[in-house]
C-alpha atoms as a PDB file:
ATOM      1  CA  UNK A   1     151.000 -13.236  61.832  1.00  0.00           C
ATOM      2  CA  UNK A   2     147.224 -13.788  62.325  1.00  0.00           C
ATOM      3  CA  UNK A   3     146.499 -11.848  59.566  1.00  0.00           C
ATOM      4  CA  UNK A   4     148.751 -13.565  57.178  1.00  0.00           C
ATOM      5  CA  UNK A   5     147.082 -16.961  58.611  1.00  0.00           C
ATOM      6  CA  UNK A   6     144.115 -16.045  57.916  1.00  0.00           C
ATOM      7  CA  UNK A   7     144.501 -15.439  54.551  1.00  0.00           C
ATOM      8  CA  UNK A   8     146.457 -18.469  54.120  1.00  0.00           C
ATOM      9  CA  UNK A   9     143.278 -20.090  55.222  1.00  0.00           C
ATOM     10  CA  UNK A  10     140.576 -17.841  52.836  1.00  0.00           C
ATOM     11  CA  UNK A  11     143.162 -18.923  49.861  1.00  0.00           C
ATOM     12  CA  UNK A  12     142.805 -22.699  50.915  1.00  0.00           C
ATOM     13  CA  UNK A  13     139.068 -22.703  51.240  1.00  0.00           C
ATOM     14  CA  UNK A  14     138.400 -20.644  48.602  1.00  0.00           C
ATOM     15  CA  UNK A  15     140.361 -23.774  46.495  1.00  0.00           C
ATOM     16  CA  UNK A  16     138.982 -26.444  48.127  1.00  0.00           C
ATOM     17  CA  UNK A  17     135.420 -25.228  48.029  1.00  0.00           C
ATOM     18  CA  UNK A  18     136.000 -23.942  44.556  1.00  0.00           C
ATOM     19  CA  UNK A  19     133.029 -23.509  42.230  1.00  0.00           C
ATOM     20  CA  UNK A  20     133.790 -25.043  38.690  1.00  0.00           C
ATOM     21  CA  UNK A  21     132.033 -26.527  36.230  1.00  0.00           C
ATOM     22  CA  UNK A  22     134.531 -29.528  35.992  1.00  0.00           C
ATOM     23  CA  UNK A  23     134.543 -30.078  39.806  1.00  0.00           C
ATOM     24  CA  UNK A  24     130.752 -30.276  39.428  1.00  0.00           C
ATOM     25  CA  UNK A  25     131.056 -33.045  36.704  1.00  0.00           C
ATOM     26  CA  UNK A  26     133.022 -34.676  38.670  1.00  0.00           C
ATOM     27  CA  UNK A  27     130.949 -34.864  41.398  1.00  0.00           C
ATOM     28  CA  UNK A  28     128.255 -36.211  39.113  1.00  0.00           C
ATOM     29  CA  UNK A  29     130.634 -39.131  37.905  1.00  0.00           C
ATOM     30  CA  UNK A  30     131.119 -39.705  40.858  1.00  0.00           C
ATOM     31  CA  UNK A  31     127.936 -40.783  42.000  1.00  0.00           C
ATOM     32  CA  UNK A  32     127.509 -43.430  39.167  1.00  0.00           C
ATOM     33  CA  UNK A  33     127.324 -46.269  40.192  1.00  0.00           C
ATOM     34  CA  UNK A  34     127.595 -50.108  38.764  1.00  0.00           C
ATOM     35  CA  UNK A  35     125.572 -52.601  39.201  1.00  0.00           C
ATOM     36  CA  UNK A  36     125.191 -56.569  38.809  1.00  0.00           C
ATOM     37  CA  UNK A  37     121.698 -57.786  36.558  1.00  0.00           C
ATOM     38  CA  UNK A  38     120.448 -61.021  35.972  1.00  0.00           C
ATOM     39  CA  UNK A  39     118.312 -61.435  32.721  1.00  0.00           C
ATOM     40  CA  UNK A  40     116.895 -64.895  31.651  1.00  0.00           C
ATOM     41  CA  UNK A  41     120.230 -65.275  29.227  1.00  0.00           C
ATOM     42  CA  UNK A  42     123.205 -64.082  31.055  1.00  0.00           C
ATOM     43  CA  UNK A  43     124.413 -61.943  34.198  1.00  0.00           C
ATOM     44  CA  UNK A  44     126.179 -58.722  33.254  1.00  0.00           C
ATOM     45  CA  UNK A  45     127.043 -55.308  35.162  1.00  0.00           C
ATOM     46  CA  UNK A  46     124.877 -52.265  34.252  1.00  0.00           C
ATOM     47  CA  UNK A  47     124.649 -48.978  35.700  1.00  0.00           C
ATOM     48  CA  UNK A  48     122.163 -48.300  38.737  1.00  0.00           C
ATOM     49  CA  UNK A  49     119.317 -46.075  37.898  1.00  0.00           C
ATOM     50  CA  UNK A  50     119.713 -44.622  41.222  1.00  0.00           C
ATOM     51  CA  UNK A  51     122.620 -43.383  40.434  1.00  0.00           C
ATOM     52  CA  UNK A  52     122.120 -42.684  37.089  1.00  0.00           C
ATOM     53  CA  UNK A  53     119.130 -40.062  38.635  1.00  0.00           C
ATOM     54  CA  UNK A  54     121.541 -38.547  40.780  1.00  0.00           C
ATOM     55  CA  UNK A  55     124.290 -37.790  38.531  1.00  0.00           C
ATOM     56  CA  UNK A  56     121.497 -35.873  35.932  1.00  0.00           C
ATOM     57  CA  UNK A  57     120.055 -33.560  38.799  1.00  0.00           C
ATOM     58  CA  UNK A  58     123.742 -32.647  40.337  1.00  0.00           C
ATOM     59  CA  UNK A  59     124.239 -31.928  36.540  1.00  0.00           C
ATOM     60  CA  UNK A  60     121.037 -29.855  36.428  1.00  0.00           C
ATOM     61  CA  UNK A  61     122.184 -27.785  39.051  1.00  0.00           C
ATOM     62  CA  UNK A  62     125.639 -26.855  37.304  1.00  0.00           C
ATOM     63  CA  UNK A  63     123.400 -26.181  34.003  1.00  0.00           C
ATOM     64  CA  UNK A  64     121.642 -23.482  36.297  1.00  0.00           C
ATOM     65  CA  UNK A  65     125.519 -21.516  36.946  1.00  0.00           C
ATOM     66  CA  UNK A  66     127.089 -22.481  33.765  1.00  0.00           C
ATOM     67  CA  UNK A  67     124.284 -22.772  31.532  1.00  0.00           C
ATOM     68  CA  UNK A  68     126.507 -22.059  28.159  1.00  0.00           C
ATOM     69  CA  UNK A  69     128.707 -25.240  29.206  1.00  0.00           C
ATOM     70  CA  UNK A  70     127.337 -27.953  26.187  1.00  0.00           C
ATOM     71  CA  UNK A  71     129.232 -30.498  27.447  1.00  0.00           C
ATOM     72  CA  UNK A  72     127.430 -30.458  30.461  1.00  0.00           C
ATOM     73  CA  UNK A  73     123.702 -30.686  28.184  1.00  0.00           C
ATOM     74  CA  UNK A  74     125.622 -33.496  26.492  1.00  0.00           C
ATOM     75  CA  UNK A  75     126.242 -34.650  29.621  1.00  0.00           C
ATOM     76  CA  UNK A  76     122.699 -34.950  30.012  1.00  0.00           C
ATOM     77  CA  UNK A  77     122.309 -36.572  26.464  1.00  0.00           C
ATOM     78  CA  UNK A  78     124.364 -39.675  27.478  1.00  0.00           C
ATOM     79  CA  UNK A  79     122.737 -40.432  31.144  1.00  0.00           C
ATOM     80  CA  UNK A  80     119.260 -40.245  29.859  1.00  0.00           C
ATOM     81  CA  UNK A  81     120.086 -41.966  27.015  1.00  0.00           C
ATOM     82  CA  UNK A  82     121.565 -45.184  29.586  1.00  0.00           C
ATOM     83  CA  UNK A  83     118.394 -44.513  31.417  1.00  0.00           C
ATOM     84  CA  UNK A  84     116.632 -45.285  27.911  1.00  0.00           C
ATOM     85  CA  UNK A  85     114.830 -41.942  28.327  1.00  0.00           C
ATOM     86  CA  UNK A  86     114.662 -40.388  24.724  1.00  0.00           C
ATOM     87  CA  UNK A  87     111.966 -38.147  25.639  1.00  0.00           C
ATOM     88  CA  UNK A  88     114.180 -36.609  28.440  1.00  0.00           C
ATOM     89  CA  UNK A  89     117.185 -36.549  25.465  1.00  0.00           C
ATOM     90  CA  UNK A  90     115.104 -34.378  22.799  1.00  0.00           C
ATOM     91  CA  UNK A  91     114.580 -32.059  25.512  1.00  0.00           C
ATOM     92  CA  UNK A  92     118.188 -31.578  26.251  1.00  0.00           C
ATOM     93  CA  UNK A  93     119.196 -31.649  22.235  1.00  0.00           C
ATOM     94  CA  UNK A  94     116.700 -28.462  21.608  1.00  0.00           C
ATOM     95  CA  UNK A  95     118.045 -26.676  24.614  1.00  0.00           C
ATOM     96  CA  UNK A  96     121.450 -27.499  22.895  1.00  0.00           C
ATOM     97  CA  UNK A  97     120.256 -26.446  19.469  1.00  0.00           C
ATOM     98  CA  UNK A  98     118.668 -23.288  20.538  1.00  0.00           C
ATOM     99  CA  UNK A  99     121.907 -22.212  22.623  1.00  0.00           C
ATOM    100  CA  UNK A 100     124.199 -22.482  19.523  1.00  0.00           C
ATOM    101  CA  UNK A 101     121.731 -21.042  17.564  1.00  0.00           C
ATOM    102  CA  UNK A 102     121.215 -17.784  19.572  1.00  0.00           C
ATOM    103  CA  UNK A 103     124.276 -17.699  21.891  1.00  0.00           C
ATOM    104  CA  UNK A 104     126.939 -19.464  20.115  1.00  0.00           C
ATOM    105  CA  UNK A 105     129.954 -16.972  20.612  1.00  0.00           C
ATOM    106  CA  UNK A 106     129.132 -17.947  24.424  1.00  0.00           C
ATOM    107  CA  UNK A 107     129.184 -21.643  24.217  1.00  0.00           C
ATOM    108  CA  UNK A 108     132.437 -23.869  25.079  1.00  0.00           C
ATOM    109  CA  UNK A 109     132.901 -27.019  25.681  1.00  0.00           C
ATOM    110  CA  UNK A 110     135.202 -28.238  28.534  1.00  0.00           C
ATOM    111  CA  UNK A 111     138.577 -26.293  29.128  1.00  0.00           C
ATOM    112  CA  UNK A 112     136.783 -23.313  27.545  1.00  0.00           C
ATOM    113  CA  UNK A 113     137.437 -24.645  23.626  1.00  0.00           C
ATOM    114  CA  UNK A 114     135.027 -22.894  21.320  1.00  0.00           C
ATOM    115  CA  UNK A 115     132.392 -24.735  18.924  1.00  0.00           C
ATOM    116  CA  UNK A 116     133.540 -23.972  15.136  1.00  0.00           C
ATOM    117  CA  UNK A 117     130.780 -25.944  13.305  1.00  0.00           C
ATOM    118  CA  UNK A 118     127.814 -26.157  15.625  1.00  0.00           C
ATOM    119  CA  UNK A 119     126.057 -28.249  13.054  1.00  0.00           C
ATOM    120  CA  UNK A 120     128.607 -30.875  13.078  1.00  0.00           C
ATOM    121  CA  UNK A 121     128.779 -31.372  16.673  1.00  0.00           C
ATOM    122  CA  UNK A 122     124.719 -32.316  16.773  1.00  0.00           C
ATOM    123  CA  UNK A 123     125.441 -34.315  14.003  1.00  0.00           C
ATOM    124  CA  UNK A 124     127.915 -36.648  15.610  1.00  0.00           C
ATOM    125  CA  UNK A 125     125.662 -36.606  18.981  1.00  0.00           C
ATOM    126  CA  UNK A 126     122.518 -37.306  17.472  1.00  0.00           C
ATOM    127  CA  UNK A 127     124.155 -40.602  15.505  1.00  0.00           C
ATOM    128  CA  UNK A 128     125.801 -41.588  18.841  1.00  0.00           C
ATOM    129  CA  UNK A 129     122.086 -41.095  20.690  1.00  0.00           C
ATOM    130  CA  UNK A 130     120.461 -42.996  17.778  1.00  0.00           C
ATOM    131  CA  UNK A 131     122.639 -45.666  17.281  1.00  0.00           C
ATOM    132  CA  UNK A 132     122.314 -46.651  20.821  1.00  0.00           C
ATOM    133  CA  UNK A 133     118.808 -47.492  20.362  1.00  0.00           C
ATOM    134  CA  UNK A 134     119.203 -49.062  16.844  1.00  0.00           C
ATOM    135  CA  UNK A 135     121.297 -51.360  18.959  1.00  0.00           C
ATOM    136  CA  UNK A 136     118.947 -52.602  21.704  1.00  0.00           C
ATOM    137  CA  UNK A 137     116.318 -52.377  18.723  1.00  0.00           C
ATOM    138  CA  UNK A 138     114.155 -49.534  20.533  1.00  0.00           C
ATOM    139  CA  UNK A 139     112.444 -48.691  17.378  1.00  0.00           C
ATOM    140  CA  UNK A 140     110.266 -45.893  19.410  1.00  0.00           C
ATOM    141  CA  UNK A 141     113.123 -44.160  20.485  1.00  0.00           C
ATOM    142  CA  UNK A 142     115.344 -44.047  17.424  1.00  0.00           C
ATOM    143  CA  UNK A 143     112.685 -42.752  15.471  1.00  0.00           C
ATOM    144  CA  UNK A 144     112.256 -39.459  17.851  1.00  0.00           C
ATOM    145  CA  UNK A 145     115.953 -38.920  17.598  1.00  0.00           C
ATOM    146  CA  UNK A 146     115.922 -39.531  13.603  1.00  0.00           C
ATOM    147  CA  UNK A 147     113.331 -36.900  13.365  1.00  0.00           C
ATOM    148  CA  UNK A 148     114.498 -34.819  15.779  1.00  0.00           C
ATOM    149  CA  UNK A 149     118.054 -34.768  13.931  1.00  0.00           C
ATOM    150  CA  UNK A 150     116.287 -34.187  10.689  1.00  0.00           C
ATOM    151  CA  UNK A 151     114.375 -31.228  12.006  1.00  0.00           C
ATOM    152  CA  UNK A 152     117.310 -29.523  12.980  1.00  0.00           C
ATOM    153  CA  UNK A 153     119.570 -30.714  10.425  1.00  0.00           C
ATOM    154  CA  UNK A 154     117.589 -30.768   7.475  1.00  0.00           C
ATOM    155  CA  UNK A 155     120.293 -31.198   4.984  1.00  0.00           C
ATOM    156  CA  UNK A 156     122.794 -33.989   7.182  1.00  0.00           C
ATOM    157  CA  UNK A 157     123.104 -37.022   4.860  1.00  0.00           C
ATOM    158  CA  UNK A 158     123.282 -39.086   8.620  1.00  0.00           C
ATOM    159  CA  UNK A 159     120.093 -37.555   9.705  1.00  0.00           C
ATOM    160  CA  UNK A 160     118.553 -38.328   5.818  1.00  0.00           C
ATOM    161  CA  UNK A 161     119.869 -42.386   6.368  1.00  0.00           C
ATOM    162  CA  UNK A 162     118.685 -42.253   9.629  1.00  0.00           C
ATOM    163  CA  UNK A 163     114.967 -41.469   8.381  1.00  0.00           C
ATOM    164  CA  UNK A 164     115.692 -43.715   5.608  1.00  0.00           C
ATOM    165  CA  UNK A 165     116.209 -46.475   8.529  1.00  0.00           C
ATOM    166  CA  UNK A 166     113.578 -45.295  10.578  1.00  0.00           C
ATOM    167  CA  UNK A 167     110.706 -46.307   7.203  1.00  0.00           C
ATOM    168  CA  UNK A 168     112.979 -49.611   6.393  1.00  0.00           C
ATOM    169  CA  UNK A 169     112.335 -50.554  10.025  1.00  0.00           C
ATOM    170  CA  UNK A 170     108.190 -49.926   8.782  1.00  0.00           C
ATOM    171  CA  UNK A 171     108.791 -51.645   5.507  1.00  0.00           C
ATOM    172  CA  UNK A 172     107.609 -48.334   4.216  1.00  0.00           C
ATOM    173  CA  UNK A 173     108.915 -47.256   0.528  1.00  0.00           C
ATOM    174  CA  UNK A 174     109.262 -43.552   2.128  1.00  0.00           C
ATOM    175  CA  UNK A 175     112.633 -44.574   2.568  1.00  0.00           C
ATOM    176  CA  UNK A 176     113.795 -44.304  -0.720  1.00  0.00           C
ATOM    177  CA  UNK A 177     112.765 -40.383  -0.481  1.00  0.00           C
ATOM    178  CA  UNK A 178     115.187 -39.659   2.137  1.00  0.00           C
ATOM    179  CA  UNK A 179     118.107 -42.021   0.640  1.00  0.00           C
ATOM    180  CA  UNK A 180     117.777 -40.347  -2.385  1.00  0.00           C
ATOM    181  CA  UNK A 181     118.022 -37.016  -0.749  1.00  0.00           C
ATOM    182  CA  UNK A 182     120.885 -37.787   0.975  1.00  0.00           C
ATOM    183  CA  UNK A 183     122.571 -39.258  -2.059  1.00  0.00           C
ATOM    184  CA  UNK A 184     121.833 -35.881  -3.650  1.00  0.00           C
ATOM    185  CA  UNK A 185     123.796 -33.962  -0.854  1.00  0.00           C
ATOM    186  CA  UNK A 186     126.693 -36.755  -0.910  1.00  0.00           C
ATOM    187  CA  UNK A 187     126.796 -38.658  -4.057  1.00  0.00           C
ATOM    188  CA  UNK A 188     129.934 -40.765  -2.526  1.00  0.00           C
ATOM    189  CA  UNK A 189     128.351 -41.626   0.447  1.00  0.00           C
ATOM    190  CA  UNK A 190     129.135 -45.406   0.747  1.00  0.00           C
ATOM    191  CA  UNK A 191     126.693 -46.150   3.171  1.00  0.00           C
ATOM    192  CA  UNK A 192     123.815 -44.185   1.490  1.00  0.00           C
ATOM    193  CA  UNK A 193     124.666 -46.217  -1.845  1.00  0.00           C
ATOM    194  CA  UNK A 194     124.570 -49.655   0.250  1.00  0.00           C
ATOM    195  CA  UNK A 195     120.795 -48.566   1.703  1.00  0.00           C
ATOM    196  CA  UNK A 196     119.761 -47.642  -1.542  1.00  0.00           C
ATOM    197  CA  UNK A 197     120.811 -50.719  -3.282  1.00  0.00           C
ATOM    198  CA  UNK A 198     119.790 -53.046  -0.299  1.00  0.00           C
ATOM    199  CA  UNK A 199     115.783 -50.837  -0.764  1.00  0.00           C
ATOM    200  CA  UNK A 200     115.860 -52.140  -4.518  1.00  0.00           C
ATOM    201  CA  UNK A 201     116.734 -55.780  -3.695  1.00  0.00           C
ATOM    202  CA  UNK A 202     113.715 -55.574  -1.182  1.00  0.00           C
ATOM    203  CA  UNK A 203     111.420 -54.128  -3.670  1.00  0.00           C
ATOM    204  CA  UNK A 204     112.793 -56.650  -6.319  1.00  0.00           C
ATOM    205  CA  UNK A 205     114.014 -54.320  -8.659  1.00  0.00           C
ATOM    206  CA  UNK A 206     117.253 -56.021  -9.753  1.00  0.00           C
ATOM    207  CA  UNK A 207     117.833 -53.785 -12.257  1.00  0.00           C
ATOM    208  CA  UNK A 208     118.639 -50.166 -10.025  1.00  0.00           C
ATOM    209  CA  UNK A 209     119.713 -52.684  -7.064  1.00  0.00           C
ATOM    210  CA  UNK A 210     122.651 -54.246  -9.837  1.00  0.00           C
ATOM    211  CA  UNK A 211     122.928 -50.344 -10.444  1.00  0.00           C
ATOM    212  CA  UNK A 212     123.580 -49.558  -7.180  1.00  0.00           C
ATOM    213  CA  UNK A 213     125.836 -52.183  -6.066  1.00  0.00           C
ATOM    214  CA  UNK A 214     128.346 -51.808  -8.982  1.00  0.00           C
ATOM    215  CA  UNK A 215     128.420 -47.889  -7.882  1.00  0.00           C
ATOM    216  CA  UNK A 216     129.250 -49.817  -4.466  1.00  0.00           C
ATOM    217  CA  UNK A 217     131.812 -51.784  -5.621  1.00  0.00           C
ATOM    218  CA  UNK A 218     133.411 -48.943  -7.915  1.00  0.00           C
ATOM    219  CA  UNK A 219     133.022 -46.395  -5.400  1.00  0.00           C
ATOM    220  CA  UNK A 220     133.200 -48.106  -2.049  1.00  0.00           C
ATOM    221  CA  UNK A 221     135.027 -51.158  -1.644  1.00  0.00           C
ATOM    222  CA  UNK A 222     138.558 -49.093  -3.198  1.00  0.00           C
ATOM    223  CA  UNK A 223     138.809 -47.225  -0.248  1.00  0.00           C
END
């Protein structure tokens, strides 16, 4: 009878104690925290830094026993990127890269699902990380994460528009180089056409911005 307790028992805390990767991301979402901010224009909830902080090192640790987990680095993407630390980001995103790169028959995402088309996965993550700070109009930081993508992703038509963006932002006329690379790639790219035709109405050109706002109209506005 003891015996059989006491493996009852070795079962139970063997479950409870259990050492997953989705019990430690759990634990990390657990520990974020919201919290109320006054600015000069309006009161609104954000999340604590504190918390934020927390949540990244418990996620660190689970890195260290399931380092071949990229939803967990993603993880690590999105808090650094509410804690409006790009630098931090870029660090995670080459760990990222340089996993699927050299170990991608190892890498899984949660419930063990494998990663098909590596390249498309940054793609999507970068834009998400970018856009963020095209949104609060952190200039600094969306230009690290344009290049960044670019570097990796040398051929992604979001990671040529986001470049493209990146010079509009510096009225610079580089920007044309990477829309017209990225038109290249994907010649039915609606929001490549837009940029390009919007660069031309800047520069005055009416003639290629007319160009490039009937190819709008033919191409875009059908679908």
């Amino acid at each position: 009878m003891k015996k059989i307790l006491f493996i009852i028992l070795a079962v139970f805390f063997a479950q409870t104690f259990a050492d997953t990767p989705e019990e430690w991301i759990a634990k990390a979402n657990g520990v974020i925290k919201e919290e109320i901010r006054a600015s000069s224009n309006s009161i609104h909830s954000a999340y604590s830094l504190g918390s934020l902080q927390e949540a990244s090192a418990i996620l660190d640790s689970a890195l260290q026993r399931f380092p071949y987990r990229i939803d967990i680095w993603l993880g690590q993407v999105q808090l650094n990127g509410e804690m409006e630390n790009c630098k931090a980001q870029t660090k995670y995103f080459e760990k990222i890269h340089n996993l699927l790169k050299t170990k991608k028959d190892k890498c899984e995402l949660n419930g063990g699902q494998k990663i098909a088309d590596a390249d498309k996965l940054l793609e999507g993550e970068f834009t998400i990380a970018a856009r963020k700070y095209f949104e609060i109009e952190n200039d600094p930081c969306y230009e690290m994460l344009a290049r960044q993508m670019l570097k990796y992703l040398p051929n992604s038509v979001e990671a040529l528009n986001a470049m493209s963006v990146v010079h509009l932002l510096q009225q610079s006329d580089s920007a044309i180089v990477y829309l017209e690379r990225a038109h290249k790639v994907t010649p039915t790219d609606c929001i490549v056409i837009h940029n390009i035709a919007e660069f031309y109405k800047r520069k005055g050109d009416t003639k290629k911005h007319e160009e490039y706002t009937m190819k709008e109209a033919l191409m875009c506005r059908q679908k």
